[in-house]
Protein backbone atom coordinates (compact mmCIF):
# COMPACT_ATOMS: atom_id res chain seq x y z
CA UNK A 1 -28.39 -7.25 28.90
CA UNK A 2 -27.63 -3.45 28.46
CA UNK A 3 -28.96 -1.54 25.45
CA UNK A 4 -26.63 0.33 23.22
CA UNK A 5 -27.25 4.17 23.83
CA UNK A 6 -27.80 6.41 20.63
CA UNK A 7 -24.32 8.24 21.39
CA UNK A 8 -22.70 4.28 20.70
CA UNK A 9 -24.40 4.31 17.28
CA UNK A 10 -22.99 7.61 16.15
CA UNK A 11 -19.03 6.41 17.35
CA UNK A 12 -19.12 3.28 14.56
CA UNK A 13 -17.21 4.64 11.72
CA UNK A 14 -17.15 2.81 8.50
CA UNK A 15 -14.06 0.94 8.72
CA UNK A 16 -13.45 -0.39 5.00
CA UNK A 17 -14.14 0.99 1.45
CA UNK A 18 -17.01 -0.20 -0.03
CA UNK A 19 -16.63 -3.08 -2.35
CA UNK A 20 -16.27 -2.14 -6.67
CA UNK A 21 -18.00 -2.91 -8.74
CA UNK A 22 -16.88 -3.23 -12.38
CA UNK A 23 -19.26 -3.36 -15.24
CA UNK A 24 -19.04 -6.31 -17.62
CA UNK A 25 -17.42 -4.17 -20.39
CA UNK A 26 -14.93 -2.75 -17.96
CA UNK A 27 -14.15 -6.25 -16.89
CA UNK A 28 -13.43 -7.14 -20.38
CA UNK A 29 -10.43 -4.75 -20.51
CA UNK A 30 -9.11 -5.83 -17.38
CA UNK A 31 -9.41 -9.66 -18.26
CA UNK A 32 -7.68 -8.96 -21.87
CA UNK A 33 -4.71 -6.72 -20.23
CA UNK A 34 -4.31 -9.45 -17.23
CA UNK A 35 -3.98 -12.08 -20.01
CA UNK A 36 -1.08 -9.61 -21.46
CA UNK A 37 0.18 -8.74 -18.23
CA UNK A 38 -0.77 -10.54 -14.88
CA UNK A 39 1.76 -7.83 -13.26
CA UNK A 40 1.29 -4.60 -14.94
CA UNK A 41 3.06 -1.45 -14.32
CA UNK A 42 2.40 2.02 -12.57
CA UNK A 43 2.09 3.40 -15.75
CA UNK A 44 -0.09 0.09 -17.25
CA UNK A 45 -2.29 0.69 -14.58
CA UNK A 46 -2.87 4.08 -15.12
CA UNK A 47 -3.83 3.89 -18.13
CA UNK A 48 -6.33 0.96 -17.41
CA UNK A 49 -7.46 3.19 -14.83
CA UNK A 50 -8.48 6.50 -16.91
CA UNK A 51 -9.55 4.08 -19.85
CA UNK A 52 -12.41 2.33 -17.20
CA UNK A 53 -12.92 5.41 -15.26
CA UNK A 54 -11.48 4.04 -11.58
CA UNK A 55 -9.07 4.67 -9.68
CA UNK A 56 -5.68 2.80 -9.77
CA UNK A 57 -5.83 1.79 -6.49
CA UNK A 58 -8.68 -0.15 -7.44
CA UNK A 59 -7.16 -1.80 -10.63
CA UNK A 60 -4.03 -2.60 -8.31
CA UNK A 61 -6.46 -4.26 -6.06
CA UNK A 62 -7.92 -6.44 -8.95
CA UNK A 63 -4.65 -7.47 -10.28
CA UNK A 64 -3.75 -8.52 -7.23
CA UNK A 65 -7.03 -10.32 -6.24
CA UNK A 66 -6.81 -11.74 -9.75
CA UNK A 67 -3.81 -13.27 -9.58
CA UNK A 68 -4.32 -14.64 -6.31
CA UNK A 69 -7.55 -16.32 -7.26
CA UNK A 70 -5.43 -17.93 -10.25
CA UNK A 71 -2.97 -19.45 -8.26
CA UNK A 72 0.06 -16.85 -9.09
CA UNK A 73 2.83 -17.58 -6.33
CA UNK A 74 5.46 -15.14 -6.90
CA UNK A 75 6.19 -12.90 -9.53
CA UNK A 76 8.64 -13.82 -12.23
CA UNK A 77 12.23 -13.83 -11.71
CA UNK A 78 14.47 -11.33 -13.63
CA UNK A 79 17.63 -13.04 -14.83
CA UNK A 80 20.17 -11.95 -12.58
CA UNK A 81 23.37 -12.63 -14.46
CA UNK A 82 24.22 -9.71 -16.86
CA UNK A 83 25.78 -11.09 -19.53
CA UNK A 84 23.68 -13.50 -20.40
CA UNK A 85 21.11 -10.72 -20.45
CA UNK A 86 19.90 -9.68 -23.98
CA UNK A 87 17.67 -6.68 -22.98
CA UNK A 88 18.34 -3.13 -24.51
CA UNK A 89 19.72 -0.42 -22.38
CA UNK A 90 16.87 1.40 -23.42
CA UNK A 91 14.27 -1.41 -22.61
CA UNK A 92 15.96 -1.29 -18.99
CA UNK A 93 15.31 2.35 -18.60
CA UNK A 94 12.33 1.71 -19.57
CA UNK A 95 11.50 -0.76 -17.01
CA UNK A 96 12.78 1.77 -14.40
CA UNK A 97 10.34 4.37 -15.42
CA UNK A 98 7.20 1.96 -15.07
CA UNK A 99 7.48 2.41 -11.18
CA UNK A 100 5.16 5.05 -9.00
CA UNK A 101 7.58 8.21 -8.08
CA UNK A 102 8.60 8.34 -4.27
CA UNK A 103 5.89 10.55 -2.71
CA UNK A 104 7.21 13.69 -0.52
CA UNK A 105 5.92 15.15 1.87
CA UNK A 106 6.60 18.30 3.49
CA UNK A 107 6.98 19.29 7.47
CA UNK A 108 3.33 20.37 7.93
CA UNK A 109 1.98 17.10 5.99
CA UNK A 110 4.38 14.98 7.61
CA UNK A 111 3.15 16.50 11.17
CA UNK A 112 -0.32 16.07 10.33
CA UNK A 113 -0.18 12.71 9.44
CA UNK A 114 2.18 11.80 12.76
CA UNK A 115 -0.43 13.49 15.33
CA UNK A 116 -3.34 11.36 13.42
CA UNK A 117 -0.91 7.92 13.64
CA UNK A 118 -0.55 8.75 17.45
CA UNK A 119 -4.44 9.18 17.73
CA UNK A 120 -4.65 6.40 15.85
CA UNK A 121 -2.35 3.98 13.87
CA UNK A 122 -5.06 2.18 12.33
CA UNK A 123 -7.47 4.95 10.73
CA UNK A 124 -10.71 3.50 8.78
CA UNK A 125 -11.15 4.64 4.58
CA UNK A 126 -13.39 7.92 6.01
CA UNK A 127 -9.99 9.16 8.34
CA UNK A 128 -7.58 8.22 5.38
CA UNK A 129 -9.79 10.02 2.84
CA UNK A 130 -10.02 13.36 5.00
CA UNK A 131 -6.75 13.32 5.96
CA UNK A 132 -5.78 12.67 2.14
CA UNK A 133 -7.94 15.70 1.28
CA UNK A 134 -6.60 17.70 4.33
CA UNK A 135 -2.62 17.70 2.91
CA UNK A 136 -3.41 16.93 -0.60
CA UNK A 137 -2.41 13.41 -1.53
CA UNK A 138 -4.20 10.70 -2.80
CA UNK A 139 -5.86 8.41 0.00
CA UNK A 140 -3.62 5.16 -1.05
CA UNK A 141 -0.75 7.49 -0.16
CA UNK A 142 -2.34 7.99 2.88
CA UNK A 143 -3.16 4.24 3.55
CA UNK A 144 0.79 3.26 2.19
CA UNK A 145 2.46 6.13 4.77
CA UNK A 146 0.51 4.34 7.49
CA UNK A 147 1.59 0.59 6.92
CA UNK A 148 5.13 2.32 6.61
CA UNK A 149 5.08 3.58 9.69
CA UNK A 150 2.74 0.44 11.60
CA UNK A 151 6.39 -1.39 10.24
CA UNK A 152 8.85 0.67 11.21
CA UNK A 153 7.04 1.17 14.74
CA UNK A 154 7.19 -2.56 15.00
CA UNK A 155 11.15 -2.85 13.16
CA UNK A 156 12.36 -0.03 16.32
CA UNK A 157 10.39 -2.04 19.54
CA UNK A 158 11.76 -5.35 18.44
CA UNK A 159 15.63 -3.36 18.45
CA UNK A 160 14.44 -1.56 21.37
CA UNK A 161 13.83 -5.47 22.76
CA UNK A 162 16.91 -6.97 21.89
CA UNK A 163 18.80 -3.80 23.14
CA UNK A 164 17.61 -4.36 26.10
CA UNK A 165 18.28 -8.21 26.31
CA UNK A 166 21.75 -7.58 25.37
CA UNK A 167 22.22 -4.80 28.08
CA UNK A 168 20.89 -7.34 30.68
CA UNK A 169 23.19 -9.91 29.23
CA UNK A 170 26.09 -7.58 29.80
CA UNK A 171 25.37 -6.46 33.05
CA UNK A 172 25.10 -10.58 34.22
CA UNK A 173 28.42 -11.14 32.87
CA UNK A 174 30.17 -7.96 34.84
CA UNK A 175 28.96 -9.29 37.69
């Protein structure tokens, strides 16, 4: 049986963030918005956020623990037929603004973060978080461009796949 040399020990990164804690009275406000709102908005959650002193990551995390644990399948359907829609034009725009704006990024961030997905496509919280500091986004930017790109990664091998089938399939037939 062969020891672990003190060189191993210093490799193991800390992989996940450690667990939150809320405090009972920050609990409180989350239970009484869930009750509101089991699927609040960007905004909602914001404001939960600086009102508890977290981070929104962390509230989006509850809310969706939350709803899990009581039994929530799917969120609720919007009526898709317009005219039997009775919502406000306004109330619509509204709902339009309650969504996180589409993060950009610019050449020298982008490049940074595609030489650390080739190092390593799954990075642990401590990678994420000095990346995030290193081009100046938040570190659930950091953790949502890397499942992007873990899914488009997969989306191009399996065309890259059935490309390939198909030019095999061709070639068989012109012979």
């Amino acid at each position: 049986m062969a020891q672990d040399s003190p060189s191993d020990k210093t490799m193991v990164t800390k992989c996940r963030r450690s667990r939150t804690s809320f405090t009972e009275d920050q609990l409180k406000i989350l239970v009484q918005a869930f009750s509101q709102n089991p699927y609040p908005g960007y905004t909602a959650k914001q404001r939960l956020a600086v009102e508890i002193n977290t981070e929104e990551s962390r509230i989006q995390i509850w809310f969706q623990n939350r709803r899990a644990r009581h039994g929530f399948l799917e969120r609720p359907k919007k009526n898709l037929d317009s005219s039997k829609d009775h919502t406000s034009p306004k109330e619509k725009i509204q709902d339009g603004r309650d969504r996180r704006c589409r993060t950009s990024y610019s050449s020298s961030q982008l490049q940074t973060l595609k030489n650390a997905f080739t190092e390593n496509p799954y990075p642990g919280i401590d990678s994420r978080e000095q990346l995030a500091e290193e081009i100046g986004v938040p570190e659930s930017r950091v953790q949502i461009w890397f499942q992007n790109r873990r899914s488009r990664l997969r989306i191009q091998r399996k065309r890259g796949l059935e490309e390939a089938s198909d030019q095999r399939q061709n070639q068989g037939q012109d012979l």
